[in-house]
C-alpha atoms as a PDB file:
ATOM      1  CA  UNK A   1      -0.223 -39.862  -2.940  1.00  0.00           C
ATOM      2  CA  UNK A   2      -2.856 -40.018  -5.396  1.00  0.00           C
ATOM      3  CA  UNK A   3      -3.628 -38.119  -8.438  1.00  0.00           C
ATOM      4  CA  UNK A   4      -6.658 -36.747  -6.809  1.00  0.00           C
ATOM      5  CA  UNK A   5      -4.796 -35.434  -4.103  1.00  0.00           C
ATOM      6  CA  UNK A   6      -1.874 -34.372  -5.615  1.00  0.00           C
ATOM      7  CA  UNK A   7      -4.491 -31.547  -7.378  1.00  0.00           C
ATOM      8  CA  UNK A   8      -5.469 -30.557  -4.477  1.00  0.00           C
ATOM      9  CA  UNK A   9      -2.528 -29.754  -2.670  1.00  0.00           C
ATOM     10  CA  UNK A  10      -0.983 -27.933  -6.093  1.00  0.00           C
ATOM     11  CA  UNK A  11      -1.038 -24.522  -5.412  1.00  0.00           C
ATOM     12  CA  UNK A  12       0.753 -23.328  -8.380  1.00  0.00           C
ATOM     13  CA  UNK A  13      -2.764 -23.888 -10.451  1.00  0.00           C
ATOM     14  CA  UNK A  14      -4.345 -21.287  -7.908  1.00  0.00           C
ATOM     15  CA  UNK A  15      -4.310 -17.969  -9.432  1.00  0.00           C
ATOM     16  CA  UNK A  16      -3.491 -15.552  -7.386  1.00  0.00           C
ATOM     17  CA  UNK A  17      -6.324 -13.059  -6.348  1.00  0.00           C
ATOM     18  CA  UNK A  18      -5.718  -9.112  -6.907  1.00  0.00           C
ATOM     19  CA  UNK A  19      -7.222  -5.861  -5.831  1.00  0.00           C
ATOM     20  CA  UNK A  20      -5.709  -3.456  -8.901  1.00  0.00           C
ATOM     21  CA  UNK A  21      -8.317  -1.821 -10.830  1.00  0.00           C
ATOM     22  CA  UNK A  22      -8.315  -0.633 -13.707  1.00  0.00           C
ATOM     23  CA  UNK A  23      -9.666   3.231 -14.384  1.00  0.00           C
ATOM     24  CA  UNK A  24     -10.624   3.188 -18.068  1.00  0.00           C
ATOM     25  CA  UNK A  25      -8.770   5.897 -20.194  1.00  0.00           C
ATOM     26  CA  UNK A  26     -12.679   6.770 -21.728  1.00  0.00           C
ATOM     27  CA  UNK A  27     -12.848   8.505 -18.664  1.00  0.00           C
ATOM     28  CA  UNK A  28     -11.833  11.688 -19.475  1.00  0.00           C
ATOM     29  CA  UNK A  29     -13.684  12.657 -22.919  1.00  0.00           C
ATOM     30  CA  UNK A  30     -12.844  15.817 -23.375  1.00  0.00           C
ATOM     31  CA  UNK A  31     -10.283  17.625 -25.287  1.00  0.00           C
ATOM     32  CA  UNK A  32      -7.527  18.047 -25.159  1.00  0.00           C
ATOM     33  CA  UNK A  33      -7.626  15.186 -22.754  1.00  0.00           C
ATOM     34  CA  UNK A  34      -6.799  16.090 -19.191  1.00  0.00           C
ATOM     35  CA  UNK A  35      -3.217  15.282 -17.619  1.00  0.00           C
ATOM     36  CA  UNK A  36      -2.666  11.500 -16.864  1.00  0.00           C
ATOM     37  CA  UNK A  37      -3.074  10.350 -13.096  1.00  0.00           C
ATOM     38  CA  UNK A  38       1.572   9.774 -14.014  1.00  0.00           C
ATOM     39  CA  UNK A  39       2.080  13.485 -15.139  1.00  0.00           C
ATOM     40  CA  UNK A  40       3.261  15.939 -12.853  1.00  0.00           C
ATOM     41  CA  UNK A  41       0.121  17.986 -13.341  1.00  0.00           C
ATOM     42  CA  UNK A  42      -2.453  15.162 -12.535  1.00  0.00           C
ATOM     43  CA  UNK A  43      -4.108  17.377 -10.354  1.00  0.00           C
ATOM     44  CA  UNK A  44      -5.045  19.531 -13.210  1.00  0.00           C
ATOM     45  CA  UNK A  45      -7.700  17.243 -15.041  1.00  0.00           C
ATOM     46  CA  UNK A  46     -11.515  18.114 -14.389  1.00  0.00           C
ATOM     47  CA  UNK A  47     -13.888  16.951 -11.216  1.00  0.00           C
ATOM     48  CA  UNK A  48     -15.823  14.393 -11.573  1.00  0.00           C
ATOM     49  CA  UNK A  49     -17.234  13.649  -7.886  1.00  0.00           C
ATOM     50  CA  UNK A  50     -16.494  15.966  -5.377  1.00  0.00           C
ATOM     51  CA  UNK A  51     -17.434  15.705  -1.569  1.00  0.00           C
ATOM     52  CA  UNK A  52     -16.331  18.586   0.567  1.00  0.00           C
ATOM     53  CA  UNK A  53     -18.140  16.702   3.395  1.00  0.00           C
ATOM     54  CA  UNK A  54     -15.839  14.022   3.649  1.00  0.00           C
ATOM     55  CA  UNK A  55     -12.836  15.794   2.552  1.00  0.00           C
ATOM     56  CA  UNK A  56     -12.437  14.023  -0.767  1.00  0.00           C
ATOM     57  CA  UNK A  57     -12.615  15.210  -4.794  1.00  0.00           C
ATOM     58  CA  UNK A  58     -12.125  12.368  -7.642  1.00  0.00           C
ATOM     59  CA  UNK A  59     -10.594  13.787 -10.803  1.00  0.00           C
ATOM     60  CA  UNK A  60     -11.068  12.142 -14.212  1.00  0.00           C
ATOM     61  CA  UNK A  61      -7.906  10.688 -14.792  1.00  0.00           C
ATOM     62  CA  UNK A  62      -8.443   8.545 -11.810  1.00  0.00           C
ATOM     63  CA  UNK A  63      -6.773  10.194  -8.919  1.00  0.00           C
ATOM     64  CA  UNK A  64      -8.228  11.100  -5.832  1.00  0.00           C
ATOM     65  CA  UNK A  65      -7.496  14.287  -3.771  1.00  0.00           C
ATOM     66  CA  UNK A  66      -7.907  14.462  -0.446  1.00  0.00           C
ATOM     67  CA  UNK A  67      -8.878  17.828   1.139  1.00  0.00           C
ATOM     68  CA  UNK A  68      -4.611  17.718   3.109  1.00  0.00           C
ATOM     69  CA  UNK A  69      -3.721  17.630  -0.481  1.00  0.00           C
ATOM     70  CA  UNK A  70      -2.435  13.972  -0.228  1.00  0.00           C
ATOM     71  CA  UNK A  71      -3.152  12.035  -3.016  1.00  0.00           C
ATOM     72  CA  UNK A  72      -4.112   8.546  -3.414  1.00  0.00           C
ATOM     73  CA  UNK A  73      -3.602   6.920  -7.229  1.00  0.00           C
ATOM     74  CA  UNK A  74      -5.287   4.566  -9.672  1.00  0.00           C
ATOM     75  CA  UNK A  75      -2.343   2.397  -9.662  1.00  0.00           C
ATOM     76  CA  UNK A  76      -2.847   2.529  -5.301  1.00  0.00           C
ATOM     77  CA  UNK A  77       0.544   4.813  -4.719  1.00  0.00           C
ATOM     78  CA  UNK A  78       0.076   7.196  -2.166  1.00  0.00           C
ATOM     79  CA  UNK A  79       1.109  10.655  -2.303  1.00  0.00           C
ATOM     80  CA  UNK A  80       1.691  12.077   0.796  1.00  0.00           C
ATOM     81  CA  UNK A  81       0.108  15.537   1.588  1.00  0.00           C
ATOM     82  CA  UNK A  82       2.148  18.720   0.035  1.00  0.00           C
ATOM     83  CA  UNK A  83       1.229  21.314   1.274  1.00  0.00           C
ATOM     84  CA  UNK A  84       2.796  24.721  -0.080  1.00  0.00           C
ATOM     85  CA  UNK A  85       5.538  26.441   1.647  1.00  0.00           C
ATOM     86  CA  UNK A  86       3.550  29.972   1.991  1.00  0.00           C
ATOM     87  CA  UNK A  87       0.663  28.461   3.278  1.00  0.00           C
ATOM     88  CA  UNK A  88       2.533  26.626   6.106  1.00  0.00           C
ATOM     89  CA  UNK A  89       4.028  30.332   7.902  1.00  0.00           C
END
């Protein structure tokens, strides 16, 4: 096999290709600075686009809340809708 070919068929010089982004933490410029998209009271920090329409609010620390109250992170974890107890009787 020859040197040429032997590049081409190396796949360990392919970098792999990702879909993370990254939400800058300039986003949120106020202070005190809202709650981080990891803190247990993410869904505290401010609006920044919301969209009643199509059932969907973006906070500034990144996280998106979705009218069923699921939850969909910068980091792509999925929170799944949580309701609260009263409101479900």
């Amino acid at each position: 096999m020859s040197e040429a070919s032997r590049r081409d068929t190396d796949t360990t010089a392919i970098s792999p290709l990702t879909t993370e982004r990254k939400i800058p933490t300039t986003m949120c410029q106020h202070q005190p600075p809202c709650p981080t998209a990891e803190s247990a009271d993410r869904e505290g920090a401010r609006l920044v686009a919301h969209h009643p329409e199509q059932g969907w609010s973006l906070l500034c620390n990144g996280v998106l809340l979705f009218e069923d109250t699921g939850e969909l992170l910068p980091d792509g974890q999925i929170i799944a809708p949580h309701r609260p107890l009263a409101a479900a009787r």
